[in-house]
PDB file of N, CA and C in Angstrom:
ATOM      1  N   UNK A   1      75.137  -1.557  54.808  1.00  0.00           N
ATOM      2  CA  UNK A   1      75.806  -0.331  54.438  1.00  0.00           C
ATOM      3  C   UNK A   1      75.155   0.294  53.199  1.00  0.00           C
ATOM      4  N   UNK A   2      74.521  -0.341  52.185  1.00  0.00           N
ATOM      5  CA  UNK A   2      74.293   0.024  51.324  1.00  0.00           C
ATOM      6  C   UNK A   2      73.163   0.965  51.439  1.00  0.00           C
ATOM      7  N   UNK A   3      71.870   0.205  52.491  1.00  0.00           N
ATOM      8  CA  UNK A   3      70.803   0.902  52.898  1.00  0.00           C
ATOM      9  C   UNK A   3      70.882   2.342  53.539  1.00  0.00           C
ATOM     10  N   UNK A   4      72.184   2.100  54.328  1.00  0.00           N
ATOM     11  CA  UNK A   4      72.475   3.697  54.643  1.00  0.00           C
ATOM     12  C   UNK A   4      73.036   4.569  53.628  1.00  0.00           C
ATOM     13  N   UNK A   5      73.985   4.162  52.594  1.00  0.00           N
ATOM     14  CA  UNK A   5      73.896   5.352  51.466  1.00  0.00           C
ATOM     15  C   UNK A   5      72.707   5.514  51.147  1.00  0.00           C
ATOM     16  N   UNK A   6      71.638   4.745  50.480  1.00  0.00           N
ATOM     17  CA  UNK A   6      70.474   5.271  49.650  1.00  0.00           C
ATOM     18  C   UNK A   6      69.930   6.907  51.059  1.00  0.00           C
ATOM     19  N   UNK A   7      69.884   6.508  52.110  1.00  0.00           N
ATOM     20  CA  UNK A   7      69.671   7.377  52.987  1.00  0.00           C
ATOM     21  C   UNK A   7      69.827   8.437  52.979  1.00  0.00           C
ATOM     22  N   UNK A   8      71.213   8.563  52.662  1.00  0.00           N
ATOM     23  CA  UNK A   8      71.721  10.230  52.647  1.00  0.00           C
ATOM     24  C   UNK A   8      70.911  11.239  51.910  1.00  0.00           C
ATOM     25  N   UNK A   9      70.582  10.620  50.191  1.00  0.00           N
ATOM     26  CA  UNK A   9      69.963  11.726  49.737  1.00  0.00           C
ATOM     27  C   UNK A   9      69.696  10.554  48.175  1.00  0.00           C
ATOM     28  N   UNK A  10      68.948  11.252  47.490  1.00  0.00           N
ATOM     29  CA  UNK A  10      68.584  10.714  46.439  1.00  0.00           C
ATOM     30  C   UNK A  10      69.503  10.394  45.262  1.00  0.00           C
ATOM     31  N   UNK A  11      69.496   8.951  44.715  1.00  0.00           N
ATOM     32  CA  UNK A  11      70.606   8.708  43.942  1.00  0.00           C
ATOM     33  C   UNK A  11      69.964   7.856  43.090  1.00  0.00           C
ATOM     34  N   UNK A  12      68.624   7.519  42.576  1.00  0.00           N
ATOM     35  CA  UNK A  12      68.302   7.313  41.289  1.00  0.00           C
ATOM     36  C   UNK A  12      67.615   8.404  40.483  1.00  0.00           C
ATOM     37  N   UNK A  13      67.797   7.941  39.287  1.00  0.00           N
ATOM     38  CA  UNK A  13      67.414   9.607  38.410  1.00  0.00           C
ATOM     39  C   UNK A  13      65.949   9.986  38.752  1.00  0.00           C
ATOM     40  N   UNK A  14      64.832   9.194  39.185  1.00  0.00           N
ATOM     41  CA  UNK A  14      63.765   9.596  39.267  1.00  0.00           C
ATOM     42  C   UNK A  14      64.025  10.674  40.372  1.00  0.00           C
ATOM     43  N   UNK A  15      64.189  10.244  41.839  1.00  0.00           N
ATOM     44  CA  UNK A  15      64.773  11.069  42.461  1.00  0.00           C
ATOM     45  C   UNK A  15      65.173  12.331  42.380  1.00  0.00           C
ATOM     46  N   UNK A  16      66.334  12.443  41.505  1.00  0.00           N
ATOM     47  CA  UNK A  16      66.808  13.418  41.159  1.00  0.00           C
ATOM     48  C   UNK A  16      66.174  14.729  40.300  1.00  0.00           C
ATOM     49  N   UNK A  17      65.060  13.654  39.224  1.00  0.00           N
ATOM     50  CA  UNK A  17      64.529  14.604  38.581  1.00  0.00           C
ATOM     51  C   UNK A  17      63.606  15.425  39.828  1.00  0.00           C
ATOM     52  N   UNK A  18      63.452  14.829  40.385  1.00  0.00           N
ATOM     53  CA  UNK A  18      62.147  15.464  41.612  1.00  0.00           C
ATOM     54  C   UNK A  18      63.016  16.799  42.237  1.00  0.00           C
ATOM     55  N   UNK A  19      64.235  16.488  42.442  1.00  0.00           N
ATOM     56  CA  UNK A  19      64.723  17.911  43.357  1.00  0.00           C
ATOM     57  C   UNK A  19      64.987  18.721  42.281  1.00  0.00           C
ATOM     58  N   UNK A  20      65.262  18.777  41.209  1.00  0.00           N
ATOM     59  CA  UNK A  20      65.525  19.030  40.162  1.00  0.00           C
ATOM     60  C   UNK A  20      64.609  20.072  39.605  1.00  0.00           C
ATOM     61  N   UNK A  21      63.003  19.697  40.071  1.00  0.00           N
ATOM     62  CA  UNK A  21      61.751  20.576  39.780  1.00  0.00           C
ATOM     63  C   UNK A  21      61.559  21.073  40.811  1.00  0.00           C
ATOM     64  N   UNK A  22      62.402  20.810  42.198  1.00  0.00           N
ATOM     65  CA  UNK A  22      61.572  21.898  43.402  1.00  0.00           C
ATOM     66  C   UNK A  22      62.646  23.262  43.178  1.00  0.00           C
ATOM     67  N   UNK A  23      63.407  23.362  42.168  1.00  0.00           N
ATOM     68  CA  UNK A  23      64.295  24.482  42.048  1.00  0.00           C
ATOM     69  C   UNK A  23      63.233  25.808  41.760  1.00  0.00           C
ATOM     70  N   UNK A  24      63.254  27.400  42.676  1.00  0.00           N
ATOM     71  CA  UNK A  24      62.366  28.033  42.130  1.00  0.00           C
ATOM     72  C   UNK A  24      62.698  29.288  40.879  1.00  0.00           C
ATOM     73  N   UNK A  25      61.220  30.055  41.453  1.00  0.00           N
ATOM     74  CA  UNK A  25      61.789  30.627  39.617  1.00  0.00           C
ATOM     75  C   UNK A  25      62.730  31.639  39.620  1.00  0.00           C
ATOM     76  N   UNK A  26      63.560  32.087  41.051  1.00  0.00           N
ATOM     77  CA  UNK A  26      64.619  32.686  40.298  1.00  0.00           C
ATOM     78  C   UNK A  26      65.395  32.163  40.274  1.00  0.00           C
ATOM     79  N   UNK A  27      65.856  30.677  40.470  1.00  0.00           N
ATOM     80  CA  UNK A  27      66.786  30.116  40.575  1.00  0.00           C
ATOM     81  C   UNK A  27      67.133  29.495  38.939  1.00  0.00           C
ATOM     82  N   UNK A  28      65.573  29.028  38.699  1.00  0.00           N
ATOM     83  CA  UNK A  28      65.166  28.541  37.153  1.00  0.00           C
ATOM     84  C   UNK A  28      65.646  29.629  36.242  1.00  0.00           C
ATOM     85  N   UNK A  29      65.598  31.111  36.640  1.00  0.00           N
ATOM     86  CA  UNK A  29      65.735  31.959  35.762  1.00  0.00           C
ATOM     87  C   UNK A  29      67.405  32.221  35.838  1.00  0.00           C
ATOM     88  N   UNK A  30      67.975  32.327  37.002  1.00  0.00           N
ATOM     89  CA  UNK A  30      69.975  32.325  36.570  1.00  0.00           C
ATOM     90  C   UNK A  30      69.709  31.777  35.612  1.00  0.00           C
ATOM     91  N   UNK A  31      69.996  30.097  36.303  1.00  0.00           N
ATOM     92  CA  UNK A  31      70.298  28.907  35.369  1.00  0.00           C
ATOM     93  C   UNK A  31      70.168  29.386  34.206  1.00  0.00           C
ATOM     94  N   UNK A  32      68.974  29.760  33.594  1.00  0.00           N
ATOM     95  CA  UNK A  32      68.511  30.177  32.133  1.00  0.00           C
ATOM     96  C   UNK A  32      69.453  31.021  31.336  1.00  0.00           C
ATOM     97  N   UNK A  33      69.380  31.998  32.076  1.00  0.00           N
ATOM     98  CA  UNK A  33      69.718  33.526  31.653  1.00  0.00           C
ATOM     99  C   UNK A  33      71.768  33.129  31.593  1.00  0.00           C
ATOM    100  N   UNK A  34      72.281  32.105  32.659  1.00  0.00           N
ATOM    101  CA  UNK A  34      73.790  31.675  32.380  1.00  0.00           C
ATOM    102  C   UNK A  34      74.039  30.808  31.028  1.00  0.00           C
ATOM    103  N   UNK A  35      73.117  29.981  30.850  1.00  0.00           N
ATOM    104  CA  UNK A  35      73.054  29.315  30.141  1.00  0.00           C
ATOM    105  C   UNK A  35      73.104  30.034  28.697  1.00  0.00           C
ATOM    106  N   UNK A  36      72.077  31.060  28.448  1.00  0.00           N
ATOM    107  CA  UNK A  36      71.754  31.851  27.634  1.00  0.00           C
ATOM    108  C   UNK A  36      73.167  32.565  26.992  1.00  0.00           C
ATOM    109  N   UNK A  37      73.772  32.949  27.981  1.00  0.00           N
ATOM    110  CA  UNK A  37      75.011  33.601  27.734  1.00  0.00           C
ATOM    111  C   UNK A  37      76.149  32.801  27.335  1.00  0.00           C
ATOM    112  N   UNK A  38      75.766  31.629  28.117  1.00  0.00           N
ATOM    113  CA  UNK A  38      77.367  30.536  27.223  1.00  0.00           C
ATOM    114  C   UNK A  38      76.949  30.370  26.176  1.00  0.00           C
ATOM    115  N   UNK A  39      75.760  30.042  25.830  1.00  0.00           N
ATOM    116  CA  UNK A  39      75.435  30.072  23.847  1.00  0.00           C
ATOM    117  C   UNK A  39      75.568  30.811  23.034  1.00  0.00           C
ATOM    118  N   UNK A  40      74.910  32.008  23.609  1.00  0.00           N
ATOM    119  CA  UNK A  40      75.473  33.256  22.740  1.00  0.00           C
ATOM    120  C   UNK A  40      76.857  33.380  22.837  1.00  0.00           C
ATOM    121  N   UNK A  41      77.703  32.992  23.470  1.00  0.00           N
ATOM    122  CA  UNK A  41      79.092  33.368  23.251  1.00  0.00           C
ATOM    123  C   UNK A  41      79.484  31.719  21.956  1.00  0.00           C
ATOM    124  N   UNK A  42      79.088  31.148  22.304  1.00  0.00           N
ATOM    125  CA  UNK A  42      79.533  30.053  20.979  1.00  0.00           C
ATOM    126  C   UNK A  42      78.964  30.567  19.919  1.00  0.00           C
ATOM    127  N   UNK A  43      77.761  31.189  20.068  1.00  0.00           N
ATOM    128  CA  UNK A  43      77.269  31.327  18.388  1.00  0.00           C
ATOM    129  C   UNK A  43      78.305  32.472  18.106  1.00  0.00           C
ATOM    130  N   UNK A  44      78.893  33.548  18.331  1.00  0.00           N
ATOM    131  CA  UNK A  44      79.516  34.655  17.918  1.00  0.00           C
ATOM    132  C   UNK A  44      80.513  34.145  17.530  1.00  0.00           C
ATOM    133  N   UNK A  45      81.310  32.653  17.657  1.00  0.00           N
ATOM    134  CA  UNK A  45      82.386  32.510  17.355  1.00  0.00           C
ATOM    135  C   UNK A  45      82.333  32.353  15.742  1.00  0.00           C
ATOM    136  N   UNK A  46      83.308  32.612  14.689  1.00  0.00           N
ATOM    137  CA  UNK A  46      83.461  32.079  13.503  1.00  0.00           C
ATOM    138  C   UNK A  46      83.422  30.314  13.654  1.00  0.00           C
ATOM    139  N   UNK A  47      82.524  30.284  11.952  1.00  0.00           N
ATOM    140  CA  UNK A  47      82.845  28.840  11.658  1.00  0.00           C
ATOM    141  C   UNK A  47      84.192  28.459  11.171  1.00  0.00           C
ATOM    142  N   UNK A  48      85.016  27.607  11.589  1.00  0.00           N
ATOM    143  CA  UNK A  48      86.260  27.244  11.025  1.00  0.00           C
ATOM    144  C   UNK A  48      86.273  27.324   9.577  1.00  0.00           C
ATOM    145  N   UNK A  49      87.274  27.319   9.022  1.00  0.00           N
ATOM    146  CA  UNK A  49      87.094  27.025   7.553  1.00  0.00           C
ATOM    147  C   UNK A  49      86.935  25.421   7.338  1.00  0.00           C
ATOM    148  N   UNK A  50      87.475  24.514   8.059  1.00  0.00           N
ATOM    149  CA  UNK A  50      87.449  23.296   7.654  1.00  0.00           C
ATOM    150  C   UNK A  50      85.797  22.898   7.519  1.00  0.00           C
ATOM    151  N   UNK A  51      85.202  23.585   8.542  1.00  0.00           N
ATOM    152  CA  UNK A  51      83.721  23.323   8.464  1.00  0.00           C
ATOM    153  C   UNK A  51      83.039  23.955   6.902  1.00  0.00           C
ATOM    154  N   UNK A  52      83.634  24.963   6.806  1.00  0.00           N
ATOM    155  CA  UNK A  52      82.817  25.553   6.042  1.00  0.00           C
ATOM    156  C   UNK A  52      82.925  24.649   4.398  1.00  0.00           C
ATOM    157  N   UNK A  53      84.336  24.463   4.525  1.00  0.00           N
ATOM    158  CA  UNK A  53      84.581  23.212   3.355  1.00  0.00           C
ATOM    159  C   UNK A  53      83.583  22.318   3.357  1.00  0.00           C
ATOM    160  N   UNK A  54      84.022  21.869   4.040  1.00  0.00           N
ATOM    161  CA  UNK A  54      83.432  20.630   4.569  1.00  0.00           C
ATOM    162  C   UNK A  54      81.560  20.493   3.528  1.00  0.00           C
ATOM    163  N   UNK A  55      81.493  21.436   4.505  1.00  0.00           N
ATOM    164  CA  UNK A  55      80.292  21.680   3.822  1.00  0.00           C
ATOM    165  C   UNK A  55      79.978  22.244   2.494  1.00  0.00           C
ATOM    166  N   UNK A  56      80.458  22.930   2.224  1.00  0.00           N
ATOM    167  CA  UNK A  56      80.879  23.156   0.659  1.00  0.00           C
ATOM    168  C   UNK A  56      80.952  21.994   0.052  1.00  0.00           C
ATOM    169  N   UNK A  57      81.599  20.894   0.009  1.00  0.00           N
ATOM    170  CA  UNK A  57      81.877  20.071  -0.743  1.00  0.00           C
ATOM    171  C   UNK A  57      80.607  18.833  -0.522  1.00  0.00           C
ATOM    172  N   UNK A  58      80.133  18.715   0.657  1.00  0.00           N
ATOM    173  CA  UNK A  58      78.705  18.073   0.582  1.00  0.00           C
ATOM    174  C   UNK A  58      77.808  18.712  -0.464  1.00  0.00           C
ATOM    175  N   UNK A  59      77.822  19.908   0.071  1.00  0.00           N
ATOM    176  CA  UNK A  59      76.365  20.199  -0.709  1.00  0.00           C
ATOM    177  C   UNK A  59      76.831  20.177  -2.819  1.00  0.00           C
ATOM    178  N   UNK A  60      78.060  20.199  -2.689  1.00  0.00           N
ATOM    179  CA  UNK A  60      78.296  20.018  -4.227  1.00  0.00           C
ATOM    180  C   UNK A  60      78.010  19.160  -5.090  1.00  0.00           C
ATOM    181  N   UNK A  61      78.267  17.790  -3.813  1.00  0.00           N
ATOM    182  CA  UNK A  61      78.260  16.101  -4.214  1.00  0.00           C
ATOM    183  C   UNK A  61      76.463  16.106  -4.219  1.00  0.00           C
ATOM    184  N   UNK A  62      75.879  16.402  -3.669  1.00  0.00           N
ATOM    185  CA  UNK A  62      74.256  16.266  -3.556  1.00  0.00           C
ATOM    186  C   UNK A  62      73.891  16.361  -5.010  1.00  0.00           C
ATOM    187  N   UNK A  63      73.307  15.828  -5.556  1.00  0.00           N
ATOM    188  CA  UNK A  63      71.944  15.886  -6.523  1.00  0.00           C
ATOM    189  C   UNK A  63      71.209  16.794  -6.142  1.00  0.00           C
ATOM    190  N   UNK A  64      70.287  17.956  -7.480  1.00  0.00           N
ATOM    191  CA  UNK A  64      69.355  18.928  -7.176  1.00  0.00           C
ATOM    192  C   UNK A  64      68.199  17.613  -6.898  1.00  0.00           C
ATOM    193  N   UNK A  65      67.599  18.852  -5.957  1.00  0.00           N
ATOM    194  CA  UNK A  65      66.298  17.901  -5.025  1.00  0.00           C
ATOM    195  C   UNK A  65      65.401  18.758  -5.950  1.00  0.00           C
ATOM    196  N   UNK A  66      65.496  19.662  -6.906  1.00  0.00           N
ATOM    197  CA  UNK A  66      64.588  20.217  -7.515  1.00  0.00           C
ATOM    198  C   UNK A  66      63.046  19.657  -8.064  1.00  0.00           C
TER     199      UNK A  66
END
């Protein structure tokens, strides 16, 4: 049974990376261009304030690297 799963379709990562590269280039280019757009929507978000503390108070505790 086992020999017939491997059958169906590829299920170690080498495998996978292989179908992975027969994707073409407009398919490569969605992907991209979706991708592109979920990031730009995280970067537009504000940094919390807790972050921004946060960091504030690291860089206070630091020694000049001068």
């Amino acid at each position: 049974m086992d020999d017939a799963r491997r059958e169906d379709g590829p299920r170690d990562a080498s495998s996978q990376r292989r179908v992975r590269a027969g994707l073409n280039d407009q398919t490569q280019r969605r992907i991209g261009n979706h991708l592109r757009a979920m990031y730009d929507a995280v970067l537009q978000q504000p940094v919390p304030d807790r972050f921004s503390d946060l960091i504030a108070r690291l860089d206070a505790s630091e020694p000049d690297k001068a």
